[in-house]
C-alpha atoms as a PDB file:
ATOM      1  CA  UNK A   1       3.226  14.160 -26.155  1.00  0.00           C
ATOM      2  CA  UNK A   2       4.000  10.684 -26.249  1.00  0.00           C
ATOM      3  CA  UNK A   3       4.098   8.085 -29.052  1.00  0.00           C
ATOM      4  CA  UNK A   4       2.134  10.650 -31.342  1.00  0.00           C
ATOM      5  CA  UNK A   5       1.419  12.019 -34.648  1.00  0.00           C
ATOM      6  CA  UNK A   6      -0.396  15.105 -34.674  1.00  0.00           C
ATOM      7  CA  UNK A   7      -1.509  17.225 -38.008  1.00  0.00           C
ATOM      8  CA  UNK A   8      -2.964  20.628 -38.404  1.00  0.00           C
ATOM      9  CA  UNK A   9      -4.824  22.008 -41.489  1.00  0.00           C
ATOM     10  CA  UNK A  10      -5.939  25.127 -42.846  1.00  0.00           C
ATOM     11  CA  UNK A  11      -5.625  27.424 -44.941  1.00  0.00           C
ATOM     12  CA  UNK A  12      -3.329  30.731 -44.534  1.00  0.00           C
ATOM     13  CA  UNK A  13      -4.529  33.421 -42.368  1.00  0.00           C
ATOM     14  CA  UNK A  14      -6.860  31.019 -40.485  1.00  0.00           C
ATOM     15  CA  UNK A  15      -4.772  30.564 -37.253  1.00  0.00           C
ATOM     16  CA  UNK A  16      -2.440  27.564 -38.143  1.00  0.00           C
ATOM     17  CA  UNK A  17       1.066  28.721 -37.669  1.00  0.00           C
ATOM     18  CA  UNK A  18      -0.217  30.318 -34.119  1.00  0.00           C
ATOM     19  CA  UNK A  19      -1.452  26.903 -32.902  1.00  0.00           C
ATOM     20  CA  UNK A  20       1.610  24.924 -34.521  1.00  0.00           C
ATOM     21  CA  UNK A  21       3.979  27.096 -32.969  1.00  0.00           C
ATOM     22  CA  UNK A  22       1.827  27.093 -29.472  1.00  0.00           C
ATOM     23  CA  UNK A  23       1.822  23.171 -29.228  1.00  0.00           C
ATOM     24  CA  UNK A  24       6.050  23.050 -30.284  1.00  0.00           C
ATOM     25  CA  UNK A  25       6.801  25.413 -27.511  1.00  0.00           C
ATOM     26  CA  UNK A  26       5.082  23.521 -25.137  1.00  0.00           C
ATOM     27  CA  UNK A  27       7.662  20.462 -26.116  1.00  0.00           C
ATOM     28  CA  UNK A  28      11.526  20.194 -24.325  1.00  0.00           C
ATOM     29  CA  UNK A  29      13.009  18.876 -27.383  1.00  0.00           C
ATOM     30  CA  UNK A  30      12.090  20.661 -30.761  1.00  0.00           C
ATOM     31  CA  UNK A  31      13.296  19.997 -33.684  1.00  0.00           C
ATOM     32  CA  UNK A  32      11.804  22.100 -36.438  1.00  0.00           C
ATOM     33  CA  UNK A  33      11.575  21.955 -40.363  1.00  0.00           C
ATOM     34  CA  UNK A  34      10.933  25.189 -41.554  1.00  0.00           C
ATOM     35  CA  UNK A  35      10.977  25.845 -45.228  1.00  0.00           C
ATOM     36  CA  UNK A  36       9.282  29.378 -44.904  1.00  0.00           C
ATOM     37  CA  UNK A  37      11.951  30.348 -42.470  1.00  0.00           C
ATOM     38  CA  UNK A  38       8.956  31.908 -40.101  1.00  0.00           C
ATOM     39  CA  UNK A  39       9.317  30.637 -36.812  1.00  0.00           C
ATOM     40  CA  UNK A  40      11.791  33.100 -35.133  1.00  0.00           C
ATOM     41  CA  UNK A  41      10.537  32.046 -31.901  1.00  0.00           C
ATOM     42  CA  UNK A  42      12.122  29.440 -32.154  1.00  0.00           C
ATOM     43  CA  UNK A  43      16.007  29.811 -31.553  1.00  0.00           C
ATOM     44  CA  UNK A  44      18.953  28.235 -33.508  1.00  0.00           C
ATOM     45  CA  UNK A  45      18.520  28.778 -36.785  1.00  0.00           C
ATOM     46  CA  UNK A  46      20.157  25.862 -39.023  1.00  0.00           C
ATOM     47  CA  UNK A  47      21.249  26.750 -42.869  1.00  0.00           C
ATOM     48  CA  UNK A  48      23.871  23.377 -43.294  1.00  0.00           C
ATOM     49  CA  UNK A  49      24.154  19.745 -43.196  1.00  0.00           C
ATOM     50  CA  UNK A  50      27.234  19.860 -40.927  1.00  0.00           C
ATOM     51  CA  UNK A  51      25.362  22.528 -38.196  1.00  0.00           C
ATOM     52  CA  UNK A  52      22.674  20.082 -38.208  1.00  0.00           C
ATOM     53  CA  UNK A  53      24.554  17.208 -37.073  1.00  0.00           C
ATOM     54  CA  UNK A  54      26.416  19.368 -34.446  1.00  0.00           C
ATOM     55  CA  UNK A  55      23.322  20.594 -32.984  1.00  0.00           C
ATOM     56  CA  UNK A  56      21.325  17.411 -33.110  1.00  0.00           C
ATOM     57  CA  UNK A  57      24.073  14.956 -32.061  1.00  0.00           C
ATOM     58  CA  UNK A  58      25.880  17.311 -29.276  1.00  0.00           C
ATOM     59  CA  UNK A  59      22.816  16.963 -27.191  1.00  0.00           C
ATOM     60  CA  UNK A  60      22.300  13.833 -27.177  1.00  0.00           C
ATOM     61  CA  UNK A  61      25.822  13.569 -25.782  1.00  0.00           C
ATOM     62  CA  UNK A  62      25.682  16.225 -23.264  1.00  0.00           C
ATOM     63  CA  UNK A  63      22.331  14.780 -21.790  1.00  0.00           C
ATOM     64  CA  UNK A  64      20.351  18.418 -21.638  1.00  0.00           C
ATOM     65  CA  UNK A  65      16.741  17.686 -21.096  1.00  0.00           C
ATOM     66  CA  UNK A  66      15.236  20.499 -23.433  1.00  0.00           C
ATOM     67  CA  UNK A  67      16.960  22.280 -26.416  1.00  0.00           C
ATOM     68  CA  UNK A  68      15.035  23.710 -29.704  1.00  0.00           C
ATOM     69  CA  UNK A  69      16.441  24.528 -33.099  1.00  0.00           C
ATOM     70  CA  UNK A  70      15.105  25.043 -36.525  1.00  0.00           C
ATOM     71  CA  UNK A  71      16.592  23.516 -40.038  1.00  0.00           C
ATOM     72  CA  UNK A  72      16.028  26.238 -42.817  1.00  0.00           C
ATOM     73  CA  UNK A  73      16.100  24.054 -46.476  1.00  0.00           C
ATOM     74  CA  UNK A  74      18.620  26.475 -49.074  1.00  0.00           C
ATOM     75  CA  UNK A  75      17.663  23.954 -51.628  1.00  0.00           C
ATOM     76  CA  UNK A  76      14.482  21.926 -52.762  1.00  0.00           C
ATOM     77  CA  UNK A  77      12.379  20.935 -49.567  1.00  0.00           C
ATOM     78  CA  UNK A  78      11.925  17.788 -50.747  1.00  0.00           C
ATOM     79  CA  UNK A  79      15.769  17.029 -51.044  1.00  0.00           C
ATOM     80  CA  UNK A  80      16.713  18.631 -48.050  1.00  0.00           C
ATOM     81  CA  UNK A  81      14.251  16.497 -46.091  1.00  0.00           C
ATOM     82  CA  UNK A  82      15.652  13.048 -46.777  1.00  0.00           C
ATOM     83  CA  UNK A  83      19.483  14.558 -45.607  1.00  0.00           C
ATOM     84  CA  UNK A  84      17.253  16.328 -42.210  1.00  0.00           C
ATOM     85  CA  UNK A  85      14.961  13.209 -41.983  1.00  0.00           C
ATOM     86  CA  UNK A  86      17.327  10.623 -41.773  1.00  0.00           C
ATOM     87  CA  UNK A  87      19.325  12.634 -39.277  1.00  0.00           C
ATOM     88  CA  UNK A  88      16.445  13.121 -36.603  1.00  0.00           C
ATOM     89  CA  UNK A  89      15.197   9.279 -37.265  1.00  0.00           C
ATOM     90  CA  UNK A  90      19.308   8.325 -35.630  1.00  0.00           C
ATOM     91  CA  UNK A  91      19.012  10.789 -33.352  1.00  0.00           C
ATOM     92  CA  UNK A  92      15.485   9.701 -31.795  1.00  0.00           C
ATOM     93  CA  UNK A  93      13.967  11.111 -28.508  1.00  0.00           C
ATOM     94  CA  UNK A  94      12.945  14.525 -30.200  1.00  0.00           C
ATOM     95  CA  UNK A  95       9.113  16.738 -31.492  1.00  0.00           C
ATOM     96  CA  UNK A  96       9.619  16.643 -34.899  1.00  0.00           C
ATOM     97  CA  UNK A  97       7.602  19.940 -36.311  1.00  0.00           C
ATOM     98  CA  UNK A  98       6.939  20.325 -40.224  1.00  0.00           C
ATOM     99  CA  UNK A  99       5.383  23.067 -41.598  1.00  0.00           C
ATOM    100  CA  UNK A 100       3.583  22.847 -44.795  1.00  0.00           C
ATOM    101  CA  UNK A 101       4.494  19.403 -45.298  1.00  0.00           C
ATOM    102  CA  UNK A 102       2.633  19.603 -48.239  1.00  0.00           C
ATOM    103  CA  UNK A 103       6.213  21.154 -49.820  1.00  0.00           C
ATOM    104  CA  UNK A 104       8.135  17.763 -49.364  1.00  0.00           C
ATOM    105  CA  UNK A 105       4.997  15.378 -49.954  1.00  0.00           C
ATOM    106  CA  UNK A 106       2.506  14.461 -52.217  1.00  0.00           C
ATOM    107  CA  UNK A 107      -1.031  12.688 -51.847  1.00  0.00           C
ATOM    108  CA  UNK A 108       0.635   9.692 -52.708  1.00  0.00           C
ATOM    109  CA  UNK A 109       4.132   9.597 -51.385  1.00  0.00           C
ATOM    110  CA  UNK A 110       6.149  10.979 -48.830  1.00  0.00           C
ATOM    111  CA  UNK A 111      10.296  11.162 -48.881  1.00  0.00           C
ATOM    112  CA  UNK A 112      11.670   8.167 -47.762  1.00  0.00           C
ATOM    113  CA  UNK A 113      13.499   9.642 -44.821  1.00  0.00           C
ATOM    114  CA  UNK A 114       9.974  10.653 -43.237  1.00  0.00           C
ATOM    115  CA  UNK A 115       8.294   7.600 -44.648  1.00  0.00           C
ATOM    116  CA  UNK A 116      10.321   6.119 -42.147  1.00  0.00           C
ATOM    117  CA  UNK A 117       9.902   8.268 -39.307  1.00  0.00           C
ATOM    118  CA  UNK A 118       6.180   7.987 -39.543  1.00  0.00           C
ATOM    119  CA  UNK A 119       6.080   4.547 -39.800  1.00  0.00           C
ATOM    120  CA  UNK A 120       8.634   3.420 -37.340  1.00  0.00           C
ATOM    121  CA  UNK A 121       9.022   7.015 -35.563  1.00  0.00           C
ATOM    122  CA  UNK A 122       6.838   6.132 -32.208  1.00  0.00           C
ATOM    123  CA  UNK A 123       9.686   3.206 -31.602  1.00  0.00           C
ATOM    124  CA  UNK A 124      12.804   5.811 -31.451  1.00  0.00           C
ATOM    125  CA  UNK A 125      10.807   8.063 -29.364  1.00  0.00           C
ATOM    126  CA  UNK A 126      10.308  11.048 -32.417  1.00  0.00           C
ATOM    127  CA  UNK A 127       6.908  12.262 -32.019  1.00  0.00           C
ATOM    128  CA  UNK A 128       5.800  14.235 -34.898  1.00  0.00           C
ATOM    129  CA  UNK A 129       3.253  17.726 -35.544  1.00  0.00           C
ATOM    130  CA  UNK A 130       2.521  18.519 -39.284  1.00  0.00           C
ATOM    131  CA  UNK A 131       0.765  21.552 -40.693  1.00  0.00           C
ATOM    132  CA  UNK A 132      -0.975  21.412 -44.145  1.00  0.00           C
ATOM    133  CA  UNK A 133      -3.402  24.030 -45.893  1.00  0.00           C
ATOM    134  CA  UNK A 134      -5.496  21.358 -47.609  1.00  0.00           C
ATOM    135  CA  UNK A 135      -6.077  18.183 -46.181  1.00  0.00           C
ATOM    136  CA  UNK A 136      -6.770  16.359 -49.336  1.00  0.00           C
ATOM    137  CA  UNK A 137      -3.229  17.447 -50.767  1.00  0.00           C
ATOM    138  CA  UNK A 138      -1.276  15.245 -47.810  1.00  0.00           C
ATOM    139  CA  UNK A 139       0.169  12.155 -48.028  1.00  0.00           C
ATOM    140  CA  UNK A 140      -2.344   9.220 -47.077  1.00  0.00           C
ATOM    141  CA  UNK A 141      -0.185   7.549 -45.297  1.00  0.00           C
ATOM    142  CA  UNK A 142       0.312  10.188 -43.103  1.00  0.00           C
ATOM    143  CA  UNK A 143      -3.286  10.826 -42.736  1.00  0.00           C
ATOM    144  CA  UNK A 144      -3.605   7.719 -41.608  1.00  0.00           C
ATOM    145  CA  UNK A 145      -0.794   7.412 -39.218  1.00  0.00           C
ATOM    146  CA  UNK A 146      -1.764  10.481 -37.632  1.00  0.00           C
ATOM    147  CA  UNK A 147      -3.129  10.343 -33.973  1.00  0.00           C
ATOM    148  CA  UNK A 148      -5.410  13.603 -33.814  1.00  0.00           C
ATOM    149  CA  UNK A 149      -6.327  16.528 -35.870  1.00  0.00           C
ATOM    150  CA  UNK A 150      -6.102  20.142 -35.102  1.00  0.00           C
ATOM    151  CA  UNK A 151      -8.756  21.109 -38.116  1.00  0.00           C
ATOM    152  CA  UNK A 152      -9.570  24.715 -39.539  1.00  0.00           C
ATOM    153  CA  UNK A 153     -12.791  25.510 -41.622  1.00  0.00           C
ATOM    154  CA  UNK A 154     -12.499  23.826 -44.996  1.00  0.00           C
ATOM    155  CA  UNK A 155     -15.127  24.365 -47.653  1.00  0.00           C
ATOM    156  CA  UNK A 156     -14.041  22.563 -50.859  1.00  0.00           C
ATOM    157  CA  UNK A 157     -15.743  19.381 -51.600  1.00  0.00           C
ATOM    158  CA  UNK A 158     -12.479  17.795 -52.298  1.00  0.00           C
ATOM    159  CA  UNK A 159     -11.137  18.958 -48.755  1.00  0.00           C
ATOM    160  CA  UNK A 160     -14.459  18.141 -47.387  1.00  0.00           C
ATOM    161  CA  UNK A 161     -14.669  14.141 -48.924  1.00  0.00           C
ATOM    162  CA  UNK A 162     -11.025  13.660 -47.406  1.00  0.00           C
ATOM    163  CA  UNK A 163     -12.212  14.678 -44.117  1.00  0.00           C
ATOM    164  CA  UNK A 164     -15.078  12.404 -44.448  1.00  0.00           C
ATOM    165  CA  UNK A 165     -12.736   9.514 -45.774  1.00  0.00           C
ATOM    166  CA  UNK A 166     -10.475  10.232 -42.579  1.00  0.00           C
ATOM    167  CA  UNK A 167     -12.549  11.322 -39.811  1.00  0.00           C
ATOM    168  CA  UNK A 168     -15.907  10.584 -40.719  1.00  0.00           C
ATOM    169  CA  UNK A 169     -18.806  12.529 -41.891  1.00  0.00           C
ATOM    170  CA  UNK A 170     -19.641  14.098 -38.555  1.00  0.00           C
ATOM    171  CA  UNK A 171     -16.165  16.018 -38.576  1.00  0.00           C
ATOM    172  CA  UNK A 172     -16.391  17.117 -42.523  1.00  0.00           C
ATOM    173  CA  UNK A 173     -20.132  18.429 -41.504  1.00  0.00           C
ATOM    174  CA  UNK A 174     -18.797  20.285 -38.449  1.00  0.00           C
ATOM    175  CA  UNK A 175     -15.162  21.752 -40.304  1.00  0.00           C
ATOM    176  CA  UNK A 176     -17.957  23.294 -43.001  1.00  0.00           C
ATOM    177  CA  UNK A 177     -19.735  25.005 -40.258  1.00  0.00           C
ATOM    178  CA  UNK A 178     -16.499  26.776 -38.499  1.00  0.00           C
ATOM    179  CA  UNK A 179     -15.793  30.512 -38.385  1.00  0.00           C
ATOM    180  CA  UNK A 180     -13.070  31.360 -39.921  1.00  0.00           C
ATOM    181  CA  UNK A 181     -10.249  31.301 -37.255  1.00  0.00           C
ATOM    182  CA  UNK A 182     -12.186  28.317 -35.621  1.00  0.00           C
ATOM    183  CA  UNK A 183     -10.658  24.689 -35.385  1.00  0.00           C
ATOM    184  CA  UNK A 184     -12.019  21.433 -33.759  1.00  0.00           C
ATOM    185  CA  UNK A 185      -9.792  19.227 -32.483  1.00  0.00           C
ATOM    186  CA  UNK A 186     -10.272  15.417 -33.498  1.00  0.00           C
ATOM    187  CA  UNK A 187      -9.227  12.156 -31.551  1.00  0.00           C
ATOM    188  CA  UNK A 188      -8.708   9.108 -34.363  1.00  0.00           C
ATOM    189  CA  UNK A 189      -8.331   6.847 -31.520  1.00  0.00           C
ATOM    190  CA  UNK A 190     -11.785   7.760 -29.848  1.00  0.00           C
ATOM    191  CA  UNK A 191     -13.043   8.457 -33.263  1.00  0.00           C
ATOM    192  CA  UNK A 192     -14.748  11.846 -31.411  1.00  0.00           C
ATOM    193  CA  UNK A 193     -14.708  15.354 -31.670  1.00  0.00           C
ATOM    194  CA  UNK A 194     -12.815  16.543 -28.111  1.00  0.00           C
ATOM    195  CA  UNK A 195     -14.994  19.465 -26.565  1.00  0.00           C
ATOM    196  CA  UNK A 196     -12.860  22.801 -26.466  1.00  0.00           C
ATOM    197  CA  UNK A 197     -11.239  24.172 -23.960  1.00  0.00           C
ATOM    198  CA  UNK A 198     -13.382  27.336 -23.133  1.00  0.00           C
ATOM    199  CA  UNK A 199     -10.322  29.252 -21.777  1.00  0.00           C
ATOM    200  CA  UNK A 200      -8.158  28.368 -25.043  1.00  0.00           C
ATOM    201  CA  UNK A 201     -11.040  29.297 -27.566  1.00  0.00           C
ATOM    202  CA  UNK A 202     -12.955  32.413 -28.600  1.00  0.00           C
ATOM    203  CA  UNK A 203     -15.889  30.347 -28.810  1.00  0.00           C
ATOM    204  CA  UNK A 204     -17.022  28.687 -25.600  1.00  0.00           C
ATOM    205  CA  UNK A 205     -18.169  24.572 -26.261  1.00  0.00           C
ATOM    206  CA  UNK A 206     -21.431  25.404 -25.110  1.00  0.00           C
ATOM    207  CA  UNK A 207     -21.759  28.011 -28.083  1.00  0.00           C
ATOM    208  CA  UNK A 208     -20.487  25.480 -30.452  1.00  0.00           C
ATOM    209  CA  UNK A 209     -22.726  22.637 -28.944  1.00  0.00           C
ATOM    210  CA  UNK A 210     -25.805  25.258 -29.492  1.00  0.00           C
ATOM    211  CA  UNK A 211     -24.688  25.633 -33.593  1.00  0.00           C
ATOM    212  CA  UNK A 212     -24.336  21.673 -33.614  1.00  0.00           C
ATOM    213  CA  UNK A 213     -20.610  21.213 -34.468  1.00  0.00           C
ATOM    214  CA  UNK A 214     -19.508  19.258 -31.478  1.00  0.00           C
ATOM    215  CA  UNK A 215     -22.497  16.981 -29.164  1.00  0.00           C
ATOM    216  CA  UNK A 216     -23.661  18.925 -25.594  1.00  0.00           C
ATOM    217  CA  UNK A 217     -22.472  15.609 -23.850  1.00  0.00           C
ATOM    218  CA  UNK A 218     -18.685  14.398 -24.808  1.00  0.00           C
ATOM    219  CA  UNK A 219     -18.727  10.457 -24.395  1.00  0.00           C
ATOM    220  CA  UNK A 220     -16.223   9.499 -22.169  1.00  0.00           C
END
C-alpha cells in the first residue's frame, strides 16, 4: 500500500474480519483500532494512553522496519479515537486498521482526530483500511476519500442507493447478485470492477463473468 484508503463492507458472518485481517498482515507497520478486541493475531495488545505512546513513539526512534500492535478502547470508541487518532497522525509512516468504524463515526461526521488523518493522512505517510457492515451508515467523507472497495453482498435499498451514489450503478447491480461470502473488489480511480484473483476466490472470474457481475474482458 501506498498513499491509500481502503474500506471493506459487509455484514457479520459474511467474510469481513478474514479479509481485513488478511490485507493488515500483509503490512510491516500495523497499527490497529480494535474496539471488539478480536484480532489476537495481531500481537501487542494496548489498554492505555501512556502504552500507546510508548509503543508508537519507541519505534519510530529505534528505526525497526515492521512492528504491529493493537489499541483496545476501555471507554467510548468515539472518545478514545480522537486521544489514538491524533497520536498515529504525529507519528506518521504507519497502516492504520479500523474495524467497524461505524462505532466512532456517523454518516455525517467523523472524529476530528481521523477527520484529519483522512484528509491529510496520504501526506504523513498513514495509509488507512476501514471495515463497516453497512455502507450507507459511514461517514461520506470517508466514502469519498476512499481509494478502493473490498464489497460483500448487500441487499437493502438504502445500502444498495449508497453503492450506486459511490461506485455507480454497475457495482450496486453486481453487490445484489453476490453469494453470500462473495466480495468484488472496486477501483474508484479506474471507476471498474478489478477481475478476481481465481487462486484467492471460491468463485473463479470466469464463473462470475458467466452470472454477469464483473465484464469477460477487464479494460486495461
Amino acid at each position: 500500500m501506498q498513499n491509500e484508503i481502503i474500506g471493506i463492507v459487509g455484514r457479520k458472518g459474511s467474510g469481513k474480519s478474514r479479509l481485513f485481517a488478511k490485507l493488515m498482515r500483509a503490512q510491516s507497520k500495523i497499527v490497529l483500532f480494535d474496539p471488539m478486541a478480536e484480532h489476537s493475531w495481531c500481537p501487542n495488545p494496548i489498554h492505555s494512553e501512556g502504552r500507546l505512546n510508548d509503543f508508537l513513539f519507541k519505534h519510530s526512534v529505534d528505526g525497526r522496519d515492521r512492528f504491529a500492535g493493537r489499541f483496545i478502547p476501555q471507554g467510548d470508541p468515539r472518545a478514545d479515537f480522537e486521544i489514538f487518532g491524533d497520536k498515529v497522525y504525529r507519528r506518521q509512516g504507519v497502516i492504520l486498521g479500523i474495524e467497524e468504524v461505524g462505532l466512532i463515526s456517523q454518516p455525517n461526521s467523523l472524529p476530528k482526530s481521523f477527520d484529519r488523518i483522512v484528509r491529510l493522512g496520504r501526506h504523513r505517510g498513514i495509509d488507512v483500511i476501514w471495515t463497516a457492515q453497512r455502507i450507507a451508515e459511514v461517514s461520506k467523507r470517508l466514502t469519498s476519500a476512499t481509494d478502493r472497495f473490498f464489497i460483500f453482498r448487500h441487499t437493502e435499498p438504502r445500502d444498495l442507493d449508497a453503492l450506486q451514489e459511490r461506485c455507480g450503478i454497475m457495482v450496486a447491480v453486481a453487490v445484489e447478485k453476490l453469494g453470500l461470502h462473495d466480495y468484488i473488489e472496486y477501483d474508484v480511480l479506474a471507476s471498474r470492477i478489478v477481475a478476481p484473483d481465481p487462486n484467492e476466490r471460491p468463485e473463479p472470474a470466469k464463473q462470475l463473468a458467466l452470472r454477469g457481475l464483473i465484464p469477460d474482458e477487464i479494460p486495461a
